[in-house]
N, C-alpha and C. Protein backbone atom coordinates (compact mmCIF):
# COMPACT_ATOMS: atom_id res chain seq x y z
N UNK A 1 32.94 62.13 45.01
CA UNK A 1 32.74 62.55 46.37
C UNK A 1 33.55 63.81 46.69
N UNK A 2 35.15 64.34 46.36
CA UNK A 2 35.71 65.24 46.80
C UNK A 2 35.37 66.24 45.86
N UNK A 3 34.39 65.92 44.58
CA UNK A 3 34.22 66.61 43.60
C UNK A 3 33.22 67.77 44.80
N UNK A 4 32.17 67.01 44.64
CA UNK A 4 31.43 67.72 45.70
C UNK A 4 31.46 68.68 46.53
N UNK A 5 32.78 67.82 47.70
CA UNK A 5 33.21 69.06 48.51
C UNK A 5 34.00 70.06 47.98
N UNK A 6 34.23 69.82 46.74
CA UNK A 6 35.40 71.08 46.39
C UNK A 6 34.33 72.16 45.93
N UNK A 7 32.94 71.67 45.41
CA UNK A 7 32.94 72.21 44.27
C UNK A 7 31.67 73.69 45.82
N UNK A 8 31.27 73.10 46.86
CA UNK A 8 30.79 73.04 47.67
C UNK A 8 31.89 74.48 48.79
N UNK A 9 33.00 73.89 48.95
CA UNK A 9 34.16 74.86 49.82
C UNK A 9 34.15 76.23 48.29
N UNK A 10 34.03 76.00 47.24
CA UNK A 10 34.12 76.95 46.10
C UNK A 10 33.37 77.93 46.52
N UNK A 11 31.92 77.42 46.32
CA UNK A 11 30.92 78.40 46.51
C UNK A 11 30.60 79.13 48.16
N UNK A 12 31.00 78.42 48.90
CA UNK A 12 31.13 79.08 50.25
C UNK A 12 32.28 80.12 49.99
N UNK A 13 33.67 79.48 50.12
CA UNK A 13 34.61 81.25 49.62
C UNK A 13 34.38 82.22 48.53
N UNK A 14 33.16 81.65 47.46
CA UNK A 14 33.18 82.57 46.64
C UNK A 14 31.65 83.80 47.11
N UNK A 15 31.22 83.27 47.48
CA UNK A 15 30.10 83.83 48.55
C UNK A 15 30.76 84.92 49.82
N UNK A 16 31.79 84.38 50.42
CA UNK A 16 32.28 85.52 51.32
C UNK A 16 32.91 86.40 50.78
N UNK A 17 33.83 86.23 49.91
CA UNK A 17 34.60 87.39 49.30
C UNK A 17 33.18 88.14 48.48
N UNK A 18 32.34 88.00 47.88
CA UNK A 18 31.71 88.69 47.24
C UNK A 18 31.15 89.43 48.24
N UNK A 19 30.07 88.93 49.26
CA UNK A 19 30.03 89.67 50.48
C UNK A 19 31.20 90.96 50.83
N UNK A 20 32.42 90.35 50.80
CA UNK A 20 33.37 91.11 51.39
C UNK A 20 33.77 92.51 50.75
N UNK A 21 33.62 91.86 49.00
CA UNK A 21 33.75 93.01 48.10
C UNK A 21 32.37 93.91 48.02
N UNK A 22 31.94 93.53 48.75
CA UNK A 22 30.32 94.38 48.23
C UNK A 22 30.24 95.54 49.48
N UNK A 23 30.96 94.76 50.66
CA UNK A 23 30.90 95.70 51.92
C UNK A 23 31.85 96.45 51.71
N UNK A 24 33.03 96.09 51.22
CA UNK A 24 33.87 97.49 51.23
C UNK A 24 33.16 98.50 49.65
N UNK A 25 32.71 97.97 48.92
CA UNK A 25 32.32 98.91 47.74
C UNK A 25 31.26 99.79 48.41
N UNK A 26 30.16 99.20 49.45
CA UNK A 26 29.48 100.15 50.64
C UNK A 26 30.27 101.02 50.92
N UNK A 27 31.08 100.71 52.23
CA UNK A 27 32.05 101.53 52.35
C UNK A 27 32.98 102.98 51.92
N UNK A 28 33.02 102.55 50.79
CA UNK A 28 33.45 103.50 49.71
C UNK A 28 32.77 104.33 49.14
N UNK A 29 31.26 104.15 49.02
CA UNK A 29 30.91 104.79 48.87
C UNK A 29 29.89 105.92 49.55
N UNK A 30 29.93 105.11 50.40
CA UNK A 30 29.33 106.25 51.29
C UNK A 30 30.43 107.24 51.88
N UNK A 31 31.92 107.15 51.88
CA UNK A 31 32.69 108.04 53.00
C UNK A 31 32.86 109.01 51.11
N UNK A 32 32.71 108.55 49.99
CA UNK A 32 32.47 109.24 48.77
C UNK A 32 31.27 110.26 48.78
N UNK A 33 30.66 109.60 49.44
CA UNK A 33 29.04 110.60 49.31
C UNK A 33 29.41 111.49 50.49
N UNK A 34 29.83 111.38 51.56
CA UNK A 34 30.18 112.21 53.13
C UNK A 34 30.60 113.24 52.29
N UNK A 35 31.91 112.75 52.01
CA UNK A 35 33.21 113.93 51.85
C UNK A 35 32.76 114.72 50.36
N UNK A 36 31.92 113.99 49.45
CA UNK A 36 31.64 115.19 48.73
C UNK A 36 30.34 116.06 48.97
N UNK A 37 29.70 115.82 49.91
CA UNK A 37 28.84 116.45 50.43
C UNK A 37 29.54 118.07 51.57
N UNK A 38 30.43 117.13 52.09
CA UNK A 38 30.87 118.28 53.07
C UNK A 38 32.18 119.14 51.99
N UNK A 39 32.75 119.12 51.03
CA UNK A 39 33.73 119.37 50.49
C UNK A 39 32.62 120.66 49.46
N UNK A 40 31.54 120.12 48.83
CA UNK A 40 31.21 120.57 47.78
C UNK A 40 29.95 121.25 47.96
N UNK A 41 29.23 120.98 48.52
CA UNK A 41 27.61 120.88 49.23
C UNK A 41 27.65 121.70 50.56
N UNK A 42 28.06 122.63 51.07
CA UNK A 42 28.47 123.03 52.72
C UNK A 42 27.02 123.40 53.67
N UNK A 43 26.86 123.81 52.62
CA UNK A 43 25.31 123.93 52.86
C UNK A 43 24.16 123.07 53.31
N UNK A 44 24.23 122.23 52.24
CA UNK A 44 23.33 120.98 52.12
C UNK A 44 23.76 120.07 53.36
N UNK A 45 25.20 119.73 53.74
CA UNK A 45 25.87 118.63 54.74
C UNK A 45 25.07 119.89 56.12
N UNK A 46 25.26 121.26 56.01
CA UNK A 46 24.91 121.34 57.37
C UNK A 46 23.55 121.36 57.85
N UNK A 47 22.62 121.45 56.58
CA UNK A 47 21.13 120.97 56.60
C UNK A 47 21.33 119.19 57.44
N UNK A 48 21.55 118.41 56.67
CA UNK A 48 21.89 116.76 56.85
C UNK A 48 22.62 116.75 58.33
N UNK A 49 23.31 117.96 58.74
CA UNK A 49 24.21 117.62 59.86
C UNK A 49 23.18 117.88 61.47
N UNK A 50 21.84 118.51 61.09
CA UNK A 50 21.35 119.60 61.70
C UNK A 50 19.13 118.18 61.69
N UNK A 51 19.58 117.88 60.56
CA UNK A 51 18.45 116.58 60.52
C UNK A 51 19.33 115.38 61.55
N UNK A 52 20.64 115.18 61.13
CA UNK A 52 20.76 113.68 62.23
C UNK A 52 21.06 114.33 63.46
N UNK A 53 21.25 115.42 64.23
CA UNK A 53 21.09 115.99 65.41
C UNK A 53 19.58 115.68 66.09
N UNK A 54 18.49 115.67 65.20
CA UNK A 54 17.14 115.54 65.61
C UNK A 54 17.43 113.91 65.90
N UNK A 55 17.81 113.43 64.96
CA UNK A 55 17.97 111.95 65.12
C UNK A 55 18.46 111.23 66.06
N UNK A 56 19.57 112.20 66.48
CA UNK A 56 20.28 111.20 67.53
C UNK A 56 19.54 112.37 68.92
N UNK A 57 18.68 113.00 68.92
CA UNK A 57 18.10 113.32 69.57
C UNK A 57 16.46 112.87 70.42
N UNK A 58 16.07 112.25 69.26
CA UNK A 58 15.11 111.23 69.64
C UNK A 58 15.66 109.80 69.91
N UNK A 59 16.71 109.90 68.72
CA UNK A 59 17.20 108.60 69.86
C UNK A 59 17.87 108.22 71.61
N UNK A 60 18.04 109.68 71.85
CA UNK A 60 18.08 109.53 73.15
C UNK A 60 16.77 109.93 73.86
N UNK A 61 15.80 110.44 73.74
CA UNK A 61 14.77 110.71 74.40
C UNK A 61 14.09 109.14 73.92
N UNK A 62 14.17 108.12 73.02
CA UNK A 62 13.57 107.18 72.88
C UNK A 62 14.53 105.83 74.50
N UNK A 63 15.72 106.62 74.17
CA UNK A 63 16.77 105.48 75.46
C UNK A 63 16.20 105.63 77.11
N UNK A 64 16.04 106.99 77.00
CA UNK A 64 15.44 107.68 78.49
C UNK A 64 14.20 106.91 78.39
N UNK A 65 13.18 107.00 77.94
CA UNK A 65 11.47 106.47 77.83
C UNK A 65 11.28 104.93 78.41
N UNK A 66 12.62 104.22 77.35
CA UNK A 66 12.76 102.42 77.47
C UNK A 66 13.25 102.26 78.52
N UNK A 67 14.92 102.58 78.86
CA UNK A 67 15.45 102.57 79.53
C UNK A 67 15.74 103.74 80.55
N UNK A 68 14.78 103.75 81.80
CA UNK A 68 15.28 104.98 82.35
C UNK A 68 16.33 104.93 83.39
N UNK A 69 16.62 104.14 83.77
CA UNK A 69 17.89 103.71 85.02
C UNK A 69 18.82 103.27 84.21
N UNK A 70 19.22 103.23 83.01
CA UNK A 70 20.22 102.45 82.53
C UNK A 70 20.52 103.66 81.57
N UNK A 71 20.11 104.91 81.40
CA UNK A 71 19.99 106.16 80.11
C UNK A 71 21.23 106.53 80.50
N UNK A 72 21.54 107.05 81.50
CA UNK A 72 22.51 107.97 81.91
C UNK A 72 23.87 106.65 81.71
N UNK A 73 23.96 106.05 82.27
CA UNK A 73 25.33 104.88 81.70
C UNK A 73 25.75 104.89 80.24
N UNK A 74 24.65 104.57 79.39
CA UNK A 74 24.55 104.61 78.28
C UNK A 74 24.32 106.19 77.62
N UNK A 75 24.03 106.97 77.54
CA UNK A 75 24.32 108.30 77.20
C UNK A 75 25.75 108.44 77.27
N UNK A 76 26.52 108.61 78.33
CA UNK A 76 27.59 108.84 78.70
C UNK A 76 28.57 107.88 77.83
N UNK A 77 28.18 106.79 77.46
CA UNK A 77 29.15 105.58 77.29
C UNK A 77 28.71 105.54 75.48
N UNK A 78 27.50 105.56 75.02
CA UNK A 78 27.36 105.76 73.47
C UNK A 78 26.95 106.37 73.01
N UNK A 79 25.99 107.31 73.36
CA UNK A 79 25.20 108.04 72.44
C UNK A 79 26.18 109.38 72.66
N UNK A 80 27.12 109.63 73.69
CA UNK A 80 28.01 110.99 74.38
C UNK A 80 28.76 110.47 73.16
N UNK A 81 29.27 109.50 72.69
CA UNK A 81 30.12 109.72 72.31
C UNK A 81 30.08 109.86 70.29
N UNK A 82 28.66 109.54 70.15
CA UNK A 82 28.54 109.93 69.04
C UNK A 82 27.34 111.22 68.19
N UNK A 83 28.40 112.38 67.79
CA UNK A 83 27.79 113.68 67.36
C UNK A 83 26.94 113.34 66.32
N UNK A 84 26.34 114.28 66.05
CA UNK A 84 25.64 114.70 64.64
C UNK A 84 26.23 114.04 63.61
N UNK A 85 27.29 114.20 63.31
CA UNK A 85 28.20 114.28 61.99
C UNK A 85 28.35 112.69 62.34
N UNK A 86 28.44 111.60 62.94
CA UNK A 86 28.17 110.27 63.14
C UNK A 86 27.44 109.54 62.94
N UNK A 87 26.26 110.31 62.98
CA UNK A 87 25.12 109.68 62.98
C UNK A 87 24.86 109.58 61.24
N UNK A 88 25.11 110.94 61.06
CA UNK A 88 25.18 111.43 59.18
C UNK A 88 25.79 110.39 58.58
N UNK A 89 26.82 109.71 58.80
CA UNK A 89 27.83 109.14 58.32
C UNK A 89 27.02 107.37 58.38
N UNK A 90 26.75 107.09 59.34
CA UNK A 90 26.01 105.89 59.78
C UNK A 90 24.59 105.79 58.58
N UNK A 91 23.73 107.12 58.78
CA UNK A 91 22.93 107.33 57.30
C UNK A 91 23.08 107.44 56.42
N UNK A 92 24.42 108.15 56.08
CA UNK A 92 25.05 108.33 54.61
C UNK A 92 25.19 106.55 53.87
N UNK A 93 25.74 105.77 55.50
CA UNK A 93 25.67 104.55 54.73
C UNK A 93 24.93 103.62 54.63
N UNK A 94 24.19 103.85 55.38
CA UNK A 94 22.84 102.77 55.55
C UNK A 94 22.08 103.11 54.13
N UNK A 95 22.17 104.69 53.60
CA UNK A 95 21.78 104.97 52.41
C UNK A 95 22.16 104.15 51.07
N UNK A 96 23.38 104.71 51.82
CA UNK A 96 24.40 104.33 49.88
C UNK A 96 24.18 102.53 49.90
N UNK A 97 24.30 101.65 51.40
CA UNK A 97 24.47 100.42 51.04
C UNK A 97 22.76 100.38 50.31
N UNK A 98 21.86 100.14 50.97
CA UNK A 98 20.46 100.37 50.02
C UNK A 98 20.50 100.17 48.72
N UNK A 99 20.99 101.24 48.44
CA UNK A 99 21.33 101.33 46.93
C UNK A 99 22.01 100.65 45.98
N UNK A 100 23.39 100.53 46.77
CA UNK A 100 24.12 99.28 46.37
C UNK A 100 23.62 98.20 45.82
N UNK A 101 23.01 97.96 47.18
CA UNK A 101 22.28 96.19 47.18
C UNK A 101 21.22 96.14 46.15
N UNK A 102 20.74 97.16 46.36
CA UNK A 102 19.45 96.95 45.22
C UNK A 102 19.75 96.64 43.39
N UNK A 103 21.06 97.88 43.69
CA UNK A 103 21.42 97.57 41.82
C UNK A 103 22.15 96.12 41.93
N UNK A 104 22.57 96.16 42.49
CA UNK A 104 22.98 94.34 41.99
C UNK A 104 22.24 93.64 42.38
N UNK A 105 21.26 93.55 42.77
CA UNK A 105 19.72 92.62 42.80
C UNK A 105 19.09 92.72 41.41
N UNK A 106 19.21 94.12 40.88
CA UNK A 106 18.76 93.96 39.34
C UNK A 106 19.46 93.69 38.18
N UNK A 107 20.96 93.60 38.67
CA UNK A 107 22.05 93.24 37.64
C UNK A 107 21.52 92.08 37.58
N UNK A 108 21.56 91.33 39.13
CA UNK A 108 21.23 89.60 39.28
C UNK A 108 20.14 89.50 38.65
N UNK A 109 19.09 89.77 38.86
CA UNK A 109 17.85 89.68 38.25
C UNK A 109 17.83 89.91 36.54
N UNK A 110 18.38 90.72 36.22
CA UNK A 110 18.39 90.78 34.54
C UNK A 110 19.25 89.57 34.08
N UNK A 111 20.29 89.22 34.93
CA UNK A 111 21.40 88.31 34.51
C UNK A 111 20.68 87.12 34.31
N UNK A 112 20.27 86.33 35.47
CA UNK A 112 19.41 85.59 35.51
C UNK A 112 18.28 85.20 34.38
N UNK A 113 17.55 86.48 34.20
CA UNK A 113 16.60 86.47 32.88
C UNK A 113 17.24 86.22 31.60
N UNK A 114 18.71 86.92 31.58
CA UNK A 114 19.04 86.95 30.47
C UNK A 114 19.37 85.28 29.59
N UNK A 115 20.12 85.52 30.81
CA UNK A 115 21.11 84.04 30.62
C UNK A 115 20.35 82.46 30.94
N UNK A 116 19.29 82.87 32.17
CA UNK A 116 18.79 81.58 32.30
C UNK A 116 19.38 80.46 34.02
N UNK A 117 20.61 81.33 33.57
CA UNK A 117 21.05 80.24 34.58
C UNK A 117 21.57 81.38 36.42
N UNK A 118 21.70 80.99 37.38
CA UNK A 118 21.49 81.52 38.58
C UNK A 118 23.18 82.48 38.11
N UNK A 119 23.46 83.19 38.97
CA UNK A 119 24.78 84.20 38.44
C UNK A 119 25.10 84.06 40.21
């Protein structure tokens, strides 16, 4: 019976920390992809800086459309407060996690094949 729950509390903490390690390896790599973009690339980041300007530009003409009595609160309160270069950063990681997730879906997936048993 405590076999169970142990074996049960295992896989729940071993499930969050992996989660946990996977979000900061996100993390990392996207402020990796930012900073060598803007460090190395000056060009290219102000192309990318000059695309999420459109972005967070429809996203406020999309806030005004939905919300038109509530735009100006909210302009002022979130979208004022986040530039171009925020938005980049928010895509840089929504990118890199993507990617992330996907290669270790195929690590899992080959592992799985390989071995047989769930990883």
């Amino acid at each position: 019976m405590f076999r169970v729950l142990f074996v049960s509390l295992f896989n729940t903490v071993l499930a969050v920390v992996s989660v946990a390690v996977l979000l900061l390896v996100e993390l990392i790599a996207a402020m990796l992809v930012y900073i060598y973009l803007n460090l190395y690339h000056i060009a290219t980041f102000g192309y990318f800086v000059r695309l999420a300007r459109s972005v967070l530009d429809v996203m406020a003409g999309q806030l005004d459309y939905w919300l038109p009595k509530s735009s100006d609160v909210v302009y002022a309160t979130l979208i004022g407060e986040l530039g171009p270069k925020s938005i980049l950063l928010l895509l840089v990681g929504l990118l890199s996690s993507f990617v992330i997730r996907s290669l270790a879906r195929l690590v899992r997936r080959f592992l799985n094949r390989r071995f047989g048993a769930p990883v």
